[in-house]
PDB file of N, CA and C in Angstrom:
ATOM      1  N   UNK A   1      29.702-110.072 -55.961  1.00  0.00           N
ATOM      2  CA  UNK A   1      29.976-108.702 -55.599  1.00  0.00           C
ATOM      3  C   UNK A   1      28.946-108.175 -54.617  1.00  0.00           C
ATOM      4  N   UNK A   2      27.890-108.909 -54.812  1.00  0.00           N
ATOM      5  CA  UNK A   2      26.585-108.245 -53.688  1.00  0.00           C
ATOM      6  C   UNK A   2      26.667-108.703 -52.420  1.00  0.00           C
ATOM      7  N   UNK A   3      27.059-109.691 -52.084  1.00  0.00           N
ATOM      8  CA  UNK A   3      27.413-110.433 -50.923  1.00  0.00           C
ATOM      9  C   UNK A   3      28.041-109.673 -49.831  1.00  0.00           C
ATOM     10  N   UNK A   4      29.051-108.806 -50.248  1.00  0.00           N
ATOM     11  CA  UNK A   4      30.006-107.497 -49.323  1.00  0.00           C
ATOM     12  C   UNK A   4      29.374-106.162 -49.536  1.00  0.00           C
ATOM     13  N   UNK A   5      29.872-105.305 -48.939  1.00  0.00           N
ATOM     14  CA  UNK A   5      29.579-104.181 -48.952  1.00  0.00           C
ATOM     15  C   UNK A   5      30.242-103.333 -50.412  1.00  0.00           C
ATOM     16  N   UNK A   6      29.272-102.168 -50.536  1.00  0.00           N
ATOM     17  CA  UNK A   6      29.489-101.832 -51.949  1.00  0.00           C
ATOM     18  C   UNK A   6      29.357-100.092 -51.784  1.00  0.00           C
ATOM     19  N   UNK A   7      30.036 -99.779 -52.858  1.00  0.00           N
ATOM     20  CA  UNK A   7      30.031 -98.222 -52.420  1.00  0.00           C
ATOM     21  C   UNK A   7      29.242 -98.109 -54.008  1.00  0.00           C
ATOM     22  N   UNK A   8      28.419 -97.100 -54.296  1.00  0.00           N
ATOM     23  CA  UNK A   8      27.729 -96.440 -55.329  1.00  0.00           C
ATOM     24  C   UNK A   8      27.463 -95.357 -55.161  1.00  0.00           C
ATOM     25  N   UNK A   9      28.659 -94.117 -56.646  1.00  0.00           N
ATOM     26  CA  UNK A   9      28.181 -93.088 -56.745  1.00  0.00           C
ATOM     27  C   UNK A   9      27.176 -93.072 -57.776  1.00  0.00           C
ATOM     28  N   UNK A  10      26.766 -91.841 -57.966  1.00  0.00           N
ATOM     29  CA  UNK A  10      26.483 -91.477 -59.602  1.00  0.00           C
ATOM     30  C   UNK A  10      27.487 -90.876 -60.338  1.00  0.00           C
ATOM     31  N   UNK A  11      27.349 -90.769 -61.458  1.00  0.00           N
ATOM     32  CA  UNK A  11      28.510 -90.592 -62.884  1.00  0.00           C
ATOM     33  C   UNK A  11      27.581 -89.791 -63.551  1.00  0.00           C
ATOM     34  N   UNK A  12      28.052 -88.891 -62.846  1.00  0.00           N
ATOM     35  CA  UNK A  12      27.345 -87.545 -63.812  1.00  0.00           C
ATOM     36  C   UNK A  12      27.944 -87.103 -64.986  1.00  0.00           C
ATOM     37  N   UNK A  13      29.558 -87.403 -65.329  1.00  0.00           N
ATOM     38  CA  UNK A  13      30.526 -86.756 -66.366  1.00  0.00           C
ATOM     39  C   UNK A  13      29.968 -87.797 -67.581  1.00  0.00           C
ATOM     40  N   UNK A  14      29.613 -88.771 -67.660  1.00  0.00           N
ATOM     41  CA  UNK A  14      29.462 -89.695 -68.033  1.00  0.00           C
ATOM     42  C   UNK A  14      27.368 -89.821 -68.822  1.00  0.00           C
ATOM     43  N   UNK A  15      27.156 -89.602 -68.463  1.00  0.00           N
ATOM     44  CA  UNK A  15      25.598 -89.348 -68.199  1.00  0.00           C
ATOM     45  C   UNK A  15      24.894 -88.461 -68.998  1.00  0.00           C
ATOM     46  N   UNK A  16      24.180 -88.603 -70.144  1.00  0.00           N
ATOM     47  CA  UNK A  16      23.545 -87.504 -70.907  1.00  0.00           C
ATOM     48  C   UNK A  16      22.038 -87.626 -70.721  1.00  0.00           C
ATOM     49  N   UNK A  17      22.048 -88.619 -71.366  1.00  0.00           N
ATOM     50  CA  UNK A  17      20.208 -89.296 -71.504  1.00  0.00           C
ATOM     51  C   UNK A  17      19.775 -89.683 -69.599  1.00  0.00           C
ATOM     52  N   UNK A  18      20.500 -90.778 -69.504  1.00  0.00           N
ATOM     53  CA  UNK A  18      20.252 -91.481 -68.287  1.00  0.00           C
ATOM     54  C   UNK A  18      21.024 -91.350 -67.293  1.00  0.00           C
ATOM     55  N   UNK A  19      20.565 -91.482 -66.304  1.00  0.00           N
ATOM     56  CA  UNK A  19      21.662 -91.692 -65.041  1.00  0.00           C
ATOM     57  C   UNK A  19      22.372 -92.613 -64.940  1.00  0.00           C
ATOM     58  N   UNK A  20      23.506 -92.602 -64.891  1.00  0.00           N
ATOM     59  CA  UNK A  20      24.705 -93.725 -64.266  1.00  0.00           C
ATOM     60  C   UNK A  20      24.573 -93.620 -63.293  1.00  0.00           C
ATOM     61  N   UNK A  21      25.452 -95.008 -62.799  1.00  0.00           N
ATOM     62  CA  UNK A  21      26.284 -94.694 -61.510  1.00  0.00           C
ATOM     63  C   UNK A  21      27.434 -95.956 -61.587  1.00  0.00           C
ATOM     64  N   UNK A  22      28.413 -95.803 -60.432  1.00  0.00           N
ATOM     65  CA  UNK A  22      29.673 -96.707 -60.403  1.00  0.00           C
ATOM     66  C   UNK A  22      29.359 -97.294 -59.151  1.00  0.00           C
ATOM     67  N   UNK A  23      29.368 -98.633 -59.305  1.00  0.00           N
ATOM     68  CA  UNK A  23      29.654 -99.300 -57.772  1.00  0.00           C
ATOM     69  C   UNK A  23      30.998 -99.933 -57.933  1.00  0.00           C
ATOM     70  N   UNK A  24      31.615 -99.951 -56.569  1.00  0.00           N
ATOM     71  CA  UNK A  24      33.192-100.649 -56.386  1.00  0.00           C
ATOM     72  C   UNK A  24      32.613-101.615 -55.128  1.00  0.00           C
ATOM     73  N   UNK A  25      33.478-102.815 -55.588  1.00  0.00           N
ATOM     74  CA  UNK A  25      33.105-103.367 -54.318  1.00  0.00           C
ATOM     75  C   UNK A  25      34.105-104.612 -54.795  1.00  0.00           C
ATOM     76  N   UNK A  26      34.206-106.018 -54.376  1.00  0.00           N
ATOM     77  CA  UNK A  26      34.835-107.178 -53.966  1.00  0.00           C
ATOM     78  C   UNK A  26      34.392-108.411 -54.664  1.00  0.00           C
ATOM     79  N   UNK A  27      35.004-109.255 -55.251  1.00  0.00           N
ATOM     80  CA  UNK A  27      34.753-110.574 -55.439  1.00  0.00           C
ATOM     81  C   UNK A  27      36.036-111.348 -55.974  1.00  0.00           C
ATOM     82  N   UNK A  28      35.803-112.687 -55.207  1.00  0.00           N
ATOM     83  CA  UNK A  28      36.656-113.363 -55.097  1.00  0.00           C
ATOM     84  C   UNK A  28      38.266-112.657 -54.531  1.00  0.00           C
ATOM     85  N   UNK A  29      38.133-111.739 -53.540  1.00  0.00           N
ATOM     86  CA  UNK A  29      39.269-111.133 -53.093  1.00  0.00           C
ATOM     87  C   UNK A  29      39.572-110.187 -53.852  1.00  0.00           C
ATOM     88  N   UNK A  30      39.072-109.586 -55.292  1.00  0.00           N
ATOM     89  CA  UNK A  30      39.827-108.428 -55.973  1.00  0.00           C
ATOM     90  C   UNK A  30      38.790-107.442 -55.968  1.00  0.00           C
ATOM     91  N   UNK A  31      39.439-106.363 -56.441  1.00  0.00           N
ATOM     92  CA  UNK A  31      38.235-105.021 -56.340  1.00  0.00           C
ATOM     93  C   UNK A  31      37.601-105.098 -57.596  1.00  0.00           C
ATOM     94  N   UNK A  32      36.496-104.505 -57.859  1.00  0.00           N
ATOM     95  CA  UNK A  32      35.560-104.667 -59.241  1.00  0.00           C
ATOM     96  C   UNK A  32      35.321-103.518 -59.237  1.00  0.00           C
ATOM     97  N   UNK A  33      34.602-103.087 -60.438  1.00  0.00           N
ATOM     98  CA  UNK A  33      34.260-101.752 -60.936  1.00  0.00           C
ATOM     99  C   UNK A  33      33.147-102.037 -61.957  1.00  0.00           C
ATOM    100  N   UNK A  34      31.758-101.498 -61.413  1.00  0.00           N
ATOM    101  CA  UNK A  34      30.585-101.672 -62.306  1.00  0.00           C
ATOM    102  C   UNK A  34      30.009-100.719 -62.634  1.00  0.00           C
ATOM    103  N   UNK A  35      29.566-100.521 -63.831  1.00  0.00           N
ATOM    104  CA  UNK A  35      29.639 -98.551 -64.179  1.00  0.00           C
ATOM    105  C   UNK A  35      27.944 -99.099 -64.922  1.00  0.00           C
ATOM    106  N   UNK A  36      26.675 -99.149 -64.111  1.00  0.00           N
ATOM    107  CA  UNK A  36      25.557 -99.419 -64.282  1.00  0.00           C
ATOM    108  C   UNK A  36      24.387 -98.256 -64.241  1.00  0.00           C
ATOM    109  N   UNK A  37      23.310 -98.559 -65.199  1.00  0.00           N
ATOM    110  CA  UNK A  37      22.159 -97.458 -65.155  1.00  0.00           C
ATOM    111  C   UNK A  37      20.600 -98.647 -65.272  1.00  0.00           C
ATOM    112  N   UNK A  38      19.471 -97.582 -64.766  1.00  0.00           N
ATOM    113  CA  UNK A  38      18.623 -98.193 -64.328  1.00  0.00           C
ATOM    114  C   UNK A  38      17.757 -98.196 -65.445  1.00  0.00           C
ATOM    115  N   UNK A  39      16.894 -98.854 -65.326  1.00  0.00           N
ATOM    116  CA  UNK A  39      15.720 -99.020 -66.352  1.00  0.00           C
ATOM    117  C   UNK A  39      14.107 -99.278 -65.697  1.00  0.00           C
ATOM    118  N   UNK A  40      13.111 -98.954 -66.456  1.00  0.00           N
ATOM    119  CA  UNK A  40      12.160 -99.468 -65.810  1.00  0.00           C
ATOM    120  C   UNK A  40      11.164-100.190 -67.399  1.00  0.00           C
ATOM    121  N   UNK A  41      10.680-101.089 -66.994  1.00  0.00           N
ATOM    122  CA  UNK A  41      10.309-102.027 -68.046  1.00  0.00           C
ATOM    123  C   UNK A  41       8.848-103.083 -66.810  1.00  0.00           C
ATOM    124  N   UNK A  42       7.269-102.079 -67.239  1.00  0.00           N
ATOM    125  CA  UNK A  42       6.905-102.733 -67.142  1.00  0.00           C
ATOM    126  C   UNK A  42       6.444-102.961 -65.649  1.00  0.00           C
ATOM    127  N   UNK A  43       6.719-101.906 -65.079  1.00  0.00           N
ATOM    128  CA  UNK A  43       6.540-101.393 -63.708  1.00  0.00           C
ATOM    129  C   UNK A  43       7.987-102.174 -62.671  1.00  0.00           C
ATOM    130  N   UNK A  44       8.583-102.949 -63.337  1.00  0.00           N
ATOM    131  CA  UNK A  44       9.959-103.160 -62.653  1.00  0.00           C
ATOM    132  C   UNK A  44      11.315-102.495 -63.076  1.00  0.00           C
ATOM    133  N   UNK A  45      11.977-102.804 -62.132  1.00  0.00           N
ATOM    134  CA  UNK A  45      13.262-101.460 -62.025  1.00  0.00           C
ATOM    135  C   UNK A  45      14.528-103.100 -62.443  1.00  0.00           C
ATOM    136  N   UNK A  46      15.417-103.031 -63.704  1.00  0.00           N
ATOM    137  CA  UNK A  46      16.530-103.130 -64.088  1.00  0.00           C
ATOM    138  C   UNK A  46      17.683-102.777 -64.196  1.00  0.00           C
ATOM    139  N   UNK A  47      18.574-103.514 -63.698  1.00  0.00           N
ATOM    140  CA  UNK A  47      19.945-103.060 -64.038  1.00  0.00           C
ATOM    141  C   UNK A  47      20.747-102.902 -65.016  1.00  0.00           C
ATOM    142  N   UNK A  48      20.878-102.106 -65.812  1.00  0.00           N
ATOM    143  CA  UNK A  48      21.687-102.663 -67.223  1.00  0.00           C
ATOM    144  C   UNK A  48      23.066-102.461 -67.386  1.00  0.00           C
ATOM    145  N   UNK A  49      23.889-103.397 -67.152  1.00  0.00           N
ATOM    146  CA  UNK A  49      25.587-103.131 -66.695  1.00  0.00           C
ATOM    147  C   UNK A  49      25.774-102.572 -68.228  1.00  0.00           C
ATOM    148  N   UNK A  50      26.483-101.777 -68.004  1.00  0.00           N
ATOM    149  CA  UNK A  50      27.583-100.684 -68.966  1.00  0.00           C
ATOM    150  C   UNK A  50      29.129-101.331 -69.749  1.00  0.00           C
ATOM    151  N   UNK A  51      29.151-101.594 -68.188  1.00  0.00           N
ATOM    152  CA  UNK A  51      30.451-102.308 -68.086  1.00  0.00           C
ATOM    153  C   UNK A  51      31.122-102.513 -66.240  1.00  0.00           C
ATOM    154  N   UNK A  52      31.638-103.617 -66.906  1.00  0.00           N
ATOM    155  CA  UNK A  52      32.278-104.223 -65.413  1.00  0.00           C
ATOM    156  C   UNK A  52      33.923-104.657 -65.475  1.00  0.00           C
ATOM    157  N   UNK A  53      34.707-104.059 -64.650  1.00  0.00           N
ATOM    158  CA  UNK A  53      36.303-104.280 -64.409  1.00  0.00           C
ATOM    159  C   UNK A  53      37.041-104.976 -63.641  1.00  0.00           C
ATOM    160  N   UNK A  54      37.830-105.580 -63.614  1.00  0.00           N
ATOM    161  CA  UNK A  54      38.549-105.636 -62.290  1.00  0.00           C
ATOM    162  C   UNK A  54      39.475-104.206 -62.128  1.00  0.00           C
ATOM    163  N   UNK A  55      39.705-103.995 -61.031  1.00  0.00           N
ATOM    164  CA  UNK A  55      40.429-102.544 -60.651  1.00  0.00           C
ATOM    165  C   UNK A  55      41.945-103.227 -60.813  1.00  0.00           C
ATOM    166  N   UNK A  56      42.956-102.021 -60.732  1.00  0.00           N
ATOM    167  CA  UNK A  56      44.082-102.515 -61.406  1.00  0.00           C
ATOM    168  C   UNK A  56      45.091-101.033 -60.891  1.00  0.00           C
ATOM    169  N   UNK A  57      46.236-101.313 -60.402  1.00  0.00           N
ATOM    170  CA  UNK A  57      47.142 -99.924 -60.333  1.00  0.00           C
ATOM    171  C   UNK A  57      47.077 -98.940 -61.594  1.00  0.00           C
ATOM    172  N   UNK A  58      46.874 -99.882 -62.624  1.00  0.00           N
ATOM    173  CA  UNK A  58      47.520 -98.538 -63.733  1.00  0.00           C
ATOM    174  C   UNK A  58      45.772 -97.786 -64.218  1.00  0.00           C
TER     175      UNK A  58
END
């Protein structure tokens, strides 16, 4: 998915404690949906996926 270009909002509706955010972007030809928040552990910055989709009409 990192390889292409990627769009990332934040998910504020979603969001109490921490910040979200959603990236959409591509792999293997289909659209994805990664609904991720950050962490810091240690003076480094983590990703901790939420959850991840493939996108879908319905």
């Amino acid at each position: 998915m990192f390889a292409n270009p990627i769009a990332v909002v934040p998910d504020p509706a979603h969001s109490r404690i921490e910040e979200r955010f959603k990236a959409i972007g591509t792999t293997a030809g289909r659209h994805i949906l990664v609904v991720f928040t950050l962490r810091r552990r240690q003076g480094d910055i983590l990703i901790r996926p939420i959850n991840a989709r493939y996108m879908h009409r319905k």
